[in-house]
N, C-alpha and C. Protein backbone atom coordinates (compact mmCIF):
# COMPACT_ATOMS: atom_id res chain seq x y z
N UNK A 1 13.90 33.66 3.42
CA UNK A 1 12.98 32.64 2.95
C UNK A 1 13.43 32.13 1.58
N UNK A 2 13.38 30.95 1.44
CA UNK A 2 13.81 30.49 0.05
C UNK A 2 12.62 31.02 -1.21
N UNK A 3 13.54 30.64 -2.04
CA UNK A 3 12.05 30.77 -3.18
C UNK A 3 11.67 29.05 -3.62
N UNK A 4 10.24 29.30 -3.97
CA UNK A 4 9.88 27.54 -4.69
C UNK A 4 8.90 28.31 -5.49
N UNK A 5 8.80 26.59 -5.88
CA UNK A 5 7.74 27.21 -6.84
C UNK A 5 6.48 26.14 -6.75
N UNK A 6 5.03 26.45 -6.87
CA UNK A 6 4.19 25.77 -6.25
C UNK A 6 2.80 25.80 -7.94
N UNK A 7 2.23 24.71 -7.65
CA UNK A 7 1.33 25.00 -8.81
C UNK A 7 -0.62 24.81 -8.31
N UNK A 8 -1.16 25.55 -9.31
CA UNK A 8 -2.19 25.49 -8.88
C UNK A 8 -2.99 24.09 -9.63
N UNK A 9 -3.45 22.94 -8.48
CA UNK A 9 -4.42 22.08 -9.43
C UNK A 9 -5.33 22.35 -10.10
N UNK A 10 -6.46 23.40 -9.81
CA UNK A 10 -7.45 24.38 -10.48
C UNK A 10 -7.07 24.25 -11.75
N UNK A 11 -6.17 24.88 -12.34
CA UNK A 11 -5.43 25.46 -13.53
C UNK A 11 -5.12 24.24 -14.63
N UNK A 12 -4.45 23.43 -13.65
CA UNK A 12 -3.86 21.84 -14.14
C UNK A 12 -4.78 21.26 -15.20
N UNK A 13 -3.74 21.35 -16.38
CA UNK A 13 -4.64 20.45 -17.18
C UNK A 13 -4.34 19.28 -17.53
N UNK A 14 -3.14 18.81 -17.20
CA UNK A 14 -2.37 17.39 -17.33
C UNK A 14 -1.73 17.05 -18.53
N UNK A 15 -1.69 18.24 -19.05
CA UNK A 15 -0.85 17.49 -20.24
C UNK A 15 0.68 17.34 -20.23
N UNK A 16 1.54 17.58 -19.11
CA UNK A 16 2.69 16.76 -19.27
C UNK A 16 3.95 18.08 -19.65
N UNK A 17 3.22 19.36 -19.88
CA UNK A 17 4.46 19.72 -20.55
C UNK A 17 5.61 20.49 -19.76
N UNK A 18 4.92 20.35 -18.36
CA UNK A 18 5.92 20.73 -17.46
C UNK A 18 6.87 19.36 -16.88
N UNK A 19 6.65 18.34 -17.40
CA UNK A 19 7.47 16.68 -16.69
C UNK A 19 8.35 17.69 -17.89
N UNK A 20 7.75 17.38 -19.23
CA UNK A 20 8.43 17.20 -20.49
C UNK A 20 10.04 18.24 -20.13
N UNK A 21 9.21 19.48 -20.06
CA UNK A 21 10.34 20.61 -19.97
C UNK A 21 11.33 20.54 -18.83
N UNK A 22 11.09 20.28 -17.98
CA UNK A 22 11.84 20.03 -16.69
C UNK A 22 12.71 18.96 -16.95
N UNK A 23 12.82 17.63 -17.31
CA UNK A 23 13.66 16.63 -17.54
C UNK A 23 14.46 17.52 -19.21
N UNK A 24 14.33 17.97 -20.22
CA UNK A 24 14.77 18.84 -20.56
C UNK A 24 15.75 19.87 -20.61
N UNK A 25 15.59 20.69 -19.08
CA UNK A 25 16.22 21.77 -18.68
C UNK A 25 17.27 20.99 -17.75
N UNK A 26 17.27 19.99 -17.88
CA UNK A 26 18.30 19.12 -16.72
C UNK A 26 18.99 18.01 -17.33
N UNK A 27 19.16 17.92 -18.71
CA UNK A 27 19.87 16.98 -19.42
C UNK A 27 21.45 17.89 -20.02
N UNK A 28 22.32 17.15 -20.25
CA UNK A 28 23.29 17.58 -20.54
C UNK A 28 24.14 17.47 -22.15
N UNK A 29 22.63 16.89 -22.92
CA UNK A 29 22.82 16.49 -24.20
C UNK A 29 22.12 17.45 -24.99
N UNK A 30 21.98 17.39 -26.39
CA UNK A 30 20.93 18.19 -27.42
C UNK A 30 20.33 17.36 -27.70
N UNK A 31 18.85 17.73 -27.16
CA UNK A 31 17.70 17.48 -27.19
C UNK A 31 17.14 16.38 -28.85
N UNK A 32 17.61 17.59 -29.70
CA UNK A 32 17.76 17.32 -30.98
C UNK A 32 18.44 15.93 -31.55
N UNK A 33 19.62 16.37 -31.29
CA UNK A 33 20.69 15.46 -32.03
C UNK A 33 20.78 13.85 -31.33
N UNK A 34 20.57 13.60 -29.92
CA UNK A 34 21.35 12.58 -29.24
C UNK A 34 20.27 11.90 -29.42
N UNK A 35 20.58 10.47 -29.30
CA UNK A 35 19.96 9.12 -29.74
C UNK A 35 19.02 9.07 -28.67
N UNK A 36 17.61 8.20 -28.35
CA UNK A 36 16.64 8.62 -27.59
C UNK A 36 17.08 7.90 -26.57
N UNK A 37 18.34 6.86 -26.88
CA UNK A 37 18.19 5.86 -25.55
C UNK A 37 19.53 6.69 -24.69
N UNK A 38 20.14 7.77 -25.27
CA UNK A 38 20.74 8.50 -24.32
C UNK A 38 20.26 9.37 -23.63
N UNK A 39 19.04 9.72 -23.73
CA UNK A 39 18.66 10.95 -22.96
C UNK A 39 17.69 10.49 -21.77
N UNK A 40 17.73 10.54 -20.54
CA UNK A 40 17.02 10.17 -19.54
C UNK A 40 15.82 10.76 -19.51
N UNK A 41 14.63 10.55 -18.79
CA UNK A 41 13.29 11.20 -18.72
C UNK A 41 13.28 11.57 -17.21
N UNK A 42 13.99 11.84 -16.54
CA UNK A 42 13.85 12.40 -14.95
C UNK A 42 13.37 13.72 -14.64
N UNK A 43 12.18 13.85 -15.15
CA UNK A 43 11.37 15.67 -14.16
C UNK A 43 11.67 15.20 -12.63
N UNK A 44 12.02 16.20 -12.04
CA UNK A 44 11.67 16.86 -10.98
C UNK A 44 10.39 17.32 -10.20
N UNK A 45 9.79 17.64 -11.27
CA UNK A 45 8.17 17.86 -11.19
C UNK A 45 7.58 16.47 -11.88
N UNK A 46 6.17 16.11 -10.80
CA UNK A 46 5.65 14.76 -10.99
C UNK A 46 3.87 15.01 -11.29
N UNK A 47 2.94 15.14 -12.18
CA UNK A 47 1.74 15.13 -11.66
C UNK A 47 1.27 13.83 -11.29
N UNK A 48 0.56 14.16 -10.80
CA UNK A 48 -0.31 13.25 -9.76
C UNK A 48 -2.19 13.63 -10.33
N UNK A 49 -2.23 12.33 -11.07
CA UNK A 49 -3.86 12.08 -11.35
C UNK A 49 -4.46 11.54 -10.00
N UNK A 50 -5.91 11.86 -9.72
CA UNK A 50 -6.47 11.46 -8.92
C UNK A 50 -7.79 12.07 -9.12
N UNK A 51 -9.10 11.17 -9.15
CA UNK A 51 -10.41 11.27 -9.90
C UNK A 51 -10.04 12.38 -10.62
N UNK A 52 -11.20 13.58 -10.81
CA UNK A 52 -10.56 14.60 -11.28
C UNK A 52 -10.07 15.68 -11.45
N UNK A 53 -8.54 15.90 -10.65
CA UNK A 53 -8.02 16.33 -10.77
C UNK A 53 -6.52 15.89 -11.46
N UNK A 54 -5.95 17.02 -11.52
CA UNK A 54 -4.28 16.34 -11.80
C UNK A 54 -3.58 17.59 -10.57
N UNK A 55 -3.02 17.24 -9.96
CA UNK A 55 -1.62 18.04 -9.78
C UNK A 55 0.11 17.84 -9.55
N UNK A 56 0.71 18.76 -9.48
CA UNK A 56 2.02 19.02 -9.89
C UNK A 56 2.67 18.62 -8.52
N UNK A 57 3.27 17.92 -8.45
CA UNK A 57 4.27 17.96 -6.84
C UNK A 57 5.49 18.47 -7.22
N UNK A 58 6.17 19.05 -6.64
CA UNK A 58 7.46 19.82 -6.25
C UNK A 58 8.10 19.96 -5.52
N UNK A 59 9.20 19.93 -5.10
CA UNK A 59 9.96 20.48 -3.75
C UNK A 59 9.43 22.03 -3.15
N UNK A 60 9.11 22.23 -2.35
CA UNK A 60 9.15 23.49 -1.53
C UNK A 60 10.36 24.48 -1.27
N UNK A 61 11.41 23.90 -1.25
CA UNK A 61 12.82 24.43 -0.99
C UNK A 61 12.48 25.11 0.52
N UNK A 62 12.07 24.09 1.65
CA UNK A 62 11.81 23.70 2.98
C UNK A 62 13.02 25.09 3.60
N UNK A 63 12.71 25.75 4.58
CA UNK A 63 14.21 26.51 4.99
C UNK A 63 14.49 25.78 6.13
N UNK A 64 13.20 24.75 6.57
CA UNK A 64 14.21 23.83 7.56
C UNK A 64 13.91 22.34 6.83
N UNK A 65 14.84 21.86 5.52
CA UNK A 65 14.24 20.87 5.00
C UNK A 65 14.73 19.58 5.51
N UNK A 66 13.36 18.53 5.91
CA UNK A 66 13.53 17.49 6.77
C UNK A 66 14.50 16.78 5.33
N UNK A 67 14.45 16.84 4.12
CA UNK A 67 15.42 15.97 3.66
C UNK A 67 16.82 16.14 3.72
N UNK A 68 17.13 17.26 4.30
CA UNK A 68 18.99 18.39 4.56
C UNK A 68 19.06 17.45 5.48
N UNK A 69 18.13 17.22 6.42
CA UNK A 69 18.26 16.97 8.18
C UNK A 69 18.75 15.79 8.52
N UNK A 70 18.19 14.67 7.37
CA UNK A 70 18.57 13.31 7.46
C UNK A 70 19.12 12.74 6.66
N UNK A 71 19.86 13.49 6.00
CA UNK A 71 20.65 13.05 5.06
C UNK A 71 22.20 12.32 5.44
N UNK A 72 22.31 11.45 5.62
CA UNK A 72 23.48 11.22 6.03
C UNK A 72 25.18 11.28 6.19
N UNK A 73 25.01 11.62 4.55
CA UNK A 73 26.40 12.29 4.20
C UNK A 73 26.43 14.02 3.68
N UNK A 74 25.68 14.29 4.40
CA UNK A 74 25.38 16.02 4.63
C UNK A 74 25.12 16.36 2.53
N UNK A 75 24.62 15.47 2.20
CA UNK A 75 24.74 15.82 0.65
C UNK A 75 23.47 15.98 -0.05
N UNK A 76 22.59 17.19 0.89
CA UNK A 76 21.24 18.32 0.57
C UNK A 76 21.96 19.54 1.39
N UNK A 77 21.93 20.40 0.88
CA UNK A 77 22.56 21.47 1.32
C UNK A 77 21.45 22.81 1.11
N UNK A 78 21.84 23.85 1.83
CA UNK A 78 20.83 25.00 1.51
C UNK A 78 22.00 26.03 0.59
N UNK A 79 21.52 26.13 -0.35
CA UNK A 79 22.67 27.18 -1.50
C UNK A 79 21.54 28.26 -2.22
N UNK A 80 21.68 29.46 -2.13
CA UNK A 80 20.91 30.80 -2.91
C UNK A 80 19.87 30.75 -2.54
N UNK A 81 19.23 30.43 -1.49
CA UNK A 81 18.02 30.39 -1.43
C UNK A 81 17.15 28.93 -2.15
N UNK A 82 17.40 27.89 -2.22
CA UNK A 82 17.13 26.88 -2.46
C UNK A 82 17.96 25.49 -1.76
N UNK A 83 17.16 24.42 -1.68
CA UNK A 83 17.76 23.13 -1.35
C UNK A 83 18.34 22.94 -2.62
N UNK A 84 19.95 22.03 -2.20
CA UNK A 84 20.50 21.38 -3.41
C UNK A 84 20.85 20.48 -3.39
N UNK A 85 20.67 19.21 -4.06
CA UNK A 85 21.57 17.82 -3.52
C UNK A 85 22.94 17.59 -4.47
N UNK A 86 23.55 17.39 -3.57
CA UNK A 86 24.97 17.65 -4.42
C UNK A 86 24.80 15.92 -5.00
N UNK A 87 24.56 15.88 -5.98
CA UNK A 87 24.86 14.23 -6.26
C UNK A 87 26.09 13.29 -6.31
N UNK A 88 26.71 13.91 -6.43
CA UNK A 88 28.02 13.13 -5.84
C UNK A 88 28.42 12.93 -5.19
N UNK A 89 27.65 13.15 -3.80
CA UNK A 89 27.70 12.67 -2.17
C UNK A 89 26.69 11.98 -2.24
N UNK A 90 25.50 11.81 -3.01
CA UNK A 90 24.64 10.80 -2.93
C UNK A 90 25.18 9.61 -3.15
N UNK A 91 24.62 9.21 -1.50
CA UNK A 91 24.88 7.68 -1.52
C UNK A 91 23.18 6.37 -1.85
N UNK A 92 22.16 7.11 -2.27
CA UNK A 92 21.39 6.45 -2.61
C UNK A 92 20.71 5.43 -2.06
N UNK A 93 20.64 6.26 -0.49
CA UNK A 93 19.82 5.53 0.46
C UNK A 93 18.47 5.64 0.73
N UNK A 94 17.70 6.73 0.35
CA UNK A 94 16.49 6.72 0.06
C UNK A 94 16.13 7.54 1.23
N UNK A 95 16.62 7.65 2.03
CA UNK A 95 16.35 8.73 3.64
C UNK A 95 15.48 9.70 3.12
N UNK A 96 15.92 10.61 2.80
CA UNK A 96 15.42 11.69 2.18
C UNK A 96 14.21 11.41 1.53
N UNK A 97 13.75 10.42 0.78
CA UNK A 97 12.68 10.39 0.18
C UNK A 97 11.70 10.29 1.41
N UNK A 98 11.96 9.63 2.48
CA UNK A 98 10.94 9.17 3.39
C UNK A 98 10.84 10.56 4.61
N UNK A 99 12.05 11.29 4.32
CA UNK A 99 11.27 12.41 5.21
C UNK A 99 10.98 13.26 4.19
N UNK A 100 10.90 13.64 2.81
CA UNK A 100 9.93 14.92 2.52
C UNK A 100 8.43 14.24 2.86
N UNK A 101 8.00 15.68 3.61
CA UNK A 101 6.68 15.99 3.64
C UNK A 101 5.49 15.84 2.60
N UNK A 102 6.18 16.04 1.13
CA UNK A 102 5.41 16.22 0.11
C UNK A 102 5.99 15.34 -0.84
N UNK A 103 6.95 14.45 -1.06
CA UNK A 103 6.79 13.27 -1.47
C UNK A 103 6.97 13.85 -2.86
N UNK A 104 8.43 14.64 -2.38
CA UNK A 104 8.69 15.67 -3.81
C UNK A 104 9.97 15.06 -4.07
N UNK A 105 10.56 14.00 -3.92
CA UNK A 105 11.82 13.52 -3.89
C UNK A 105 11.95 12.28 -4.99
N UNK A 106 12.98 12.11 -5.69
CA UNK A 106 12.76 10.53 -6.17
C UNK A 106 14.32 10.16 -6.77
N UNK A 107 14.50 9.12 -7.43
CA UNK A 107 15.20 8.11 -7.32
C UNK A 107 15.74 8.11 -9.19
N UNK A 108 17.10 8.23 -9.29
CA UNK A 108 17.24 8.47 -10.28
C UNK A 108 18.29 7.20 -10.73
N UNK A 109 18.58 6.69 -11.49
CA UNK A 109 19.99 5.74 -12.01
C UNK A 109 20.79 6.86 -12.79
N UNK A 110 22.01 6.55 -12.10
CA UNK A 110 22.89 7.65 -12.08
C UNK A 110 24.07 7.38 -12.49
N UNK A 111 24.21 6.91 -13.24
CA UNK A 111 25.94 6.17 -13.70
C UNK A 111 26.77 6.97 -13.32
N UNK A 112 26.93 8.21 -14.07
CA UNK A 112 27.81 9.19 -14.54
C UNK A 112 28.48 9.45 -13.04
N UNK A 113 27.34 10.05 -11.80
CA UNK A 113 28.21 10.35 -11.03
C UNK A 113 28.19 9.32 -9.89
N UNK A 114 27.51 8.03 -10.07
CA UNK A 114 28.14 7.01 -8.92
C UNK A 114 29.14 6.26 -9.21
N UNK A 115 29.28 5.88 -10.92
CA UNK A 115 30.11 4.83 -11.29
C UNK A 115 31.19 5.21 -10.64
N UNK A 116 31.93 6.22 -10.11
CA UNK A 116 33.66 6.19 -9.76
C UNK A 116 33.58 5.74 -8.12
N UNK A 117 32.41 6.11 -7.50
CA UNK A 117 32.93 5.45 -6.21
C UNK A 117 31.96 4.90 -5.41
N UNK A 118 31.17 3.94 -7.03
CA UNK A 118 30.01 3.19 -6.12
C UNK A 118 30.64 1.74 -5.28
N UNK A 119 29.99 1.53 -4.54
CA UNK A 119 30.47 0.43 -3.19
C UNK A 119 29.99 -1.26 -3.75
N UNK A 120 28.80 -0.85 -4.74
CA UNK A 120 27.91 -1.79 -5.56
C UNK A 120 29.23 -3.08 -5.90
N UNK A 121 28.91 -4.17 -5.62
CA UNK A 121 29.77 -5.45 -6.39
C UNK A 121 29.82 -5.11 -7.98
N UNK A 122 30.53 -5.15 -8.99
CA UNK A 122 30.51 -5.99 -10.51
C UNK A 122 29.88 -6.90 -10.36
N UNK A 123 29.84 -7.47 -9.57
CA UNK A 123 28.38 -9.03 -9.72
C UNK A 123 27.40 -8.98 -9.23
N UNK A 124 27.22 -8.39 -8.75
CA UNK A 124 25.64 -7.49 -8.45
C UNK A 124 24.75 -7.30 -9.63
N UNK A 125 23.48 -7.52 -10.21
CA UNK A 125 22.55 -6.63 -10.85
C UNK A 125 21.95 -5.06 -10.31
N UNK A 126 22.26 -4.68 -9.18
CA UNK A 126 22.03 -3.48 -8.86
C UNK A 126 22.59 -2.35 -9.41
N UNK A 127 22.22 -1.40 -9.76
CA UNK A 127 22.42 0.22 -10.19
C UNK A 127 22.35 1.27 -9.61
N UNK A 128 23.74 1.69 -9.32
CA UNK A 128 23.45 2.81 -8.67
C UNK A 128 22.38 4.09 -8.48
N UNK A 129 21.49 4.18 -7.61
CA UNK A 129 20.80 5.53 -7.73
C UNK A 129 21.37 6.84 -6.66
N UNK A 130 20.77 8.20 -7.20
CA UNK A 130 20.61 8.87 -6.74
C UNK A 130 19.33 9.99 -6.60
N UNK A 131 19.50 10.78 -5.42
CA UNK A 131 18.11 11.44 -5.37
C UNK A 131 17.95 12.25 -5.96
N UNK A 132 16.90 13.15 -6.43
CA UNK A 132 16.68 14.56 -7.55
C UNK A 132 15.46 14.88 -6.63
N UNK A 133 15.65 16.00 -7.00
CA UNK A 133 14.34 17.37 -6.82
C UNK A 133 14.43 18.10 -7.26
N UNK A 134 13.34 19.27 -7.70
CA UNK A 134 13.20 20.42 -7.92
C UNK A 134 14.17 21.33 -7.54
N UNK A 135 15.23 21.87 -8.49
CA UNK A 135 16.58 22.72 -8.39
C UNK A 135 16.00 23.87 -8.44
N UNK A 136 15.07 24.13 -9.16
CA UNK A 136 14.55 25.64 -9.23
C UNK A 136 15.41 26.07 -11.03
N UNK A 137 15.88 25.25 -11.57
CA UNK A 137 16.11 25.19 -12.68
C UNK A 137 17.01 25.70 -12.69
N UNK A 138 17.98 25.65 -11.88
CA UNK A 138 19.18 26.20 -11.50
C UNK A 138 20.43 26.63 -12.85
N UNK A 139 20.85 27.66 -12.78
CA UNK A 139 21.70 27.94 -13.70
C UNK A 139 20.72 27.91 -15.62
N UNK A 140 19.32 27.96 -15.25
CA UNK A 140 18.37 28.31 -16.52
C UNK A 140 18.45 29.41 -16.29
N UNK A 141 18.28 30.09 -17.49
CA UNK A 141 18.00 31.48 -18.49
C UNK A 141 16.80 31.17 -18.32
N UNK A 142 15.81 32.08 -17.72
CA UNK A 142 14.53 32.16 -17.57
C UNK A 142 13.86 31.48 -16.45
N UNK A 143 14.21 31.24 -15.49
CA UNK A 143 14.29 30.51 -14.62
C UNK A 143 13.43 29.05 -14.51
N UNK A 144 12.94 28.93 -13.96
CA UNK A 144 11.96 27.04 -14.06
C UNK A 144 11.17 26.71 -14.60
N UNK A 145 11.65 26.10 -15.73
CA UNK A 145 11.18 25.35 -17.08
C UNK A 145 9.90 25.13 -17.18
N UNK A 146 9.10 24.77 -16.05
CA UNK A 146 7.65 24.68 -15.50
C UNK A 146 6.88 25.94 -15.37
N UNK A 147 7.58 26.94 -14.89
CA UNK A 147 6.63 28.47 -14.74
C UNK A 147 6.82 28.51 -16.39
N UNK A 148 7.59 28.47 -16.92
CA UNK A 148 7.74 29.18 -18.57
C UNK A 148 6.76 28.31 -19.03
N UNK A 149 7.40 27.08 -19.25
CA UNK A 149 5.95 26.27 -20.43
C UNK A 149 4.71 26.10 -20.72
N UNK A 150 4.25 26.32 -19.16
CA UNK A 150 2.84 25.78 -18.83
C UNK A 150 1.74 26.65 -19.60
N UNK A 151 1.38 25.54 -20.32
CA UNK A 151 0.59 26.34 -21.45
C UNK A 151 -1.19 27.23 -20.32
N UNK A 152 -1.33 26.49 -19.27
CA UNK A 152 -2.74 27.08 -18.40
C UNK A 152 -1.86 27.79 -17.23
N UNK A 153 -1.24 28.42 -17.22
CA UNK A 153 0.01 29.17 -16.33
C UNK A 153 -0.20 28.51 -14.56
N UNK A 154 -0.21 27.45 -14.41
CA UNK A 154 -0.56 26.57 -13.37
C UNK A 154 0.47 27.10 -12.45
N UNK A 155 2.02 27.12 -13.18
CA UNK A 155 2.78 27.16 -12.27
C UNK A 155 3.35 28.63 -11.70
N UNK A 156 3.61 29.07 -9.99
CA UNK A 156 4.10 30.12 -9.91
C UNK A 156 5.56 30.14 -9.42
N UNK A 157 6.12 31.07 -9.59
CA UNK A 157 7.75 31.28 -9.04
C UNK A 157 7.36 31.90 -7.89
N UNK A 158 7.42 31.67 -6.54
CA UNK A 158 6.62 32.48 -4.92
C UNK A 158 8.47 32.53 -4.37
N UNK A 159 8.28 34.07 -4.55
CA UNK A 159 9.44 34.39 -3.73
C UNK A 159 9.15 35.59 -2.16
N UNK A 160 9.95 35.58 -1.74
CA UNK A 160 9.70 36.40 -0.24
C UNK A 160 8.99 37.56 -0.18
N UNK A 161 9.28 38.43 -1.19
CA UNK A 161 7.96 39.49 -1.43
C UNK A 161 6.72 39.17 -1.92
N UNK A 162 6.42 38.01 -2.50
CA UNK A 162 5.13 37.39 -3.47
C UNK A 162 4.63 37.05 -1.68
N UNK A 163 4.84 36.43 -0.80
CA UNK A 163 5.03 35.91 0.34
C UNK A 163 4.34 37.40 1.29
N UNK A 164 5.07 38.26 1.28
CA UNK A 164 4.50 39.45 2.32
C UNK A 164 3.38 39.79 1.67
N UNK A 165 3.19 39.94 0.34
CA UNK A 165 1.92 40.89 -0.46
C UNK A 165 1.00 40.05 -0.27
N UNK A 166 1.01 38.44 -0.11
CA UNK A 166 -0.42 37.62 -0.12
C UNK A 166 -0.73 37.73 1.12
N UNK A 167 0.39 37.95 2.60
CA UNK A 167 0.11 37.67 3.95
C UNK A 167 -0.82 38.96 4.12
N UNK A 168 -0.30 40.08 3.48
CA UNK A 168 -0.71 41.70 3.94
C UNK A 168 -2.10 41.12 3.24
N UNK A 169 -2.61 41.20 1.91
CA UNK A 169 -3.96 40.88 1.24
C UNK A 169 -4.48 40.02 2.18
N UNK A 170 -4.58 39.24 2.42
CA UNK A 170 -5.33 38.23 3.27
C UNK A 170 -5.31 38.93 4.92
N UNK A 171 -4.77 39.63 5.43
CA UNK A 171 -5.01 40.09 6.53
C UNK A 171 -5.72 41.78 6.39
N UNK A 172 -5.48 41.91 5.19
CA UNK A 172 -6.21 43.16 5.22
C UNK A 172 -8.03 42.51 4.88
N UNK A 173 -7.68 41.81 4.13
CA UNK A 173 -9.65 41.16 3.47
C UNK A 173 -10.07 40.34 5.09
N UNK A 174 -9.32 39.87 5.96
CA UNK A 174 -9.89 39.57 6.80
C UNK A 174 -10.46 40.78 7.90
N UNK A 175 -9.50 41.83 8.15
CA UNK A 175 -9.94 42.58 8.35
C UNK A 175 -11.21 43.59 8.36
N UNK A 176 -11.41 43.66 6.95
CA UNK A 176 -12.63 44.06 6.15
C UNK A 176 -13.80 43.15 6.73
N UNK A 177 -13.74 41.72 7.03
CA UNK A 177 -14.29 40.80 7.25
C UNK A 177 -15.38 41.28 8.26
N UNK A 178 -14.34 41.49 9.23
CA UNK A 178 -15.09 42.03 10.42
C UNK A 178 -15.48 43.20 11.35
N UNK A 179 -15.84 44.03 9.60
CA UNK A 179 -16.51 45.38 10.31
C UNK A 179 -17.70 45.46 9.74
């Protein structure tokens, strides 16, 4: 079973600091030093206001993920126990966005790795995109920027044993249920 990571709306208080940290943990500049119009704002993680609540959308890291499935140039892959999109096979067709389930997918402008073999005219106004999701904060020290920051601990890391201990609890309290 893969691991993801899932958040509770309950908890959610909306203040942003899991977008903040996540686009963050996925830049390739210092935070600090680089000029603001170099650093992109792309989380992975999105909340979603609605009356009142807020919550967090995320990738699931699917073990049969409909965005791997339809991807056309095989470029979502399953690696360590997580989905990965290799972006430099992204061809920035949007497939993938329309089959996740959870509408955990999105659309990034991507110079760096389309400019060498985008198909795009020079006379075109179009910009290359590519897709992003939830990596699981891949190659972070401490693992996903979102479980660490969250100041109302909204977010959890649910891995395959977190997975058996809630199935066993819930079948044992149902149990109990009915004596």
């Amino acid at each position: 079973m893969n691991t993801f990571v899932i958040a509770n709306p309950k908890k959610c208080i909306g203040c942003k600091a899991c977008e903040i940290a996540c686009a963050v943990a996925h830049i390739d500049k210092s935070v600090v030093t680089a000029n603001k119009d170099e650093i992109p704002f792309s989380p992975r993680v999105n909340l979603i206001r609605a009356d009142i609540v807020t919550t967090p959308i995320q990738c699931r890291q699917c073990e049969d993920a409909p965005c791997a499935n339809v991807c056309p140039v095989s470029g979502i892959i399953h690696q360590d126990d997580k989905i990965i999109i290799k972006t430099e096979q992204c061809i920035g067709c949007k497939t993938c966005i329309l089959a996740c389930p959870i509408g955990a997918m999105n659309m990034v402008h991507d110079e760096a790795t389309m400019k060498k073999e985008s198909k795009l005219s020079d006379t075109t106004n179009l910009e290359p995109m590519v897709a992003i999701k939830c990596d699981l904060c891949v190659g972070r020290e401490g693992g996903p920027a979102c479980v660490e920051i969250c100041p109302a601990e909204a977010f959890i890391l649910v891995e395959q044993k977190d997975i058996n201990e809630i199935s066993k609890n819930k079948r044992k309290a149902n149990a109990l249920r009915t004596v």
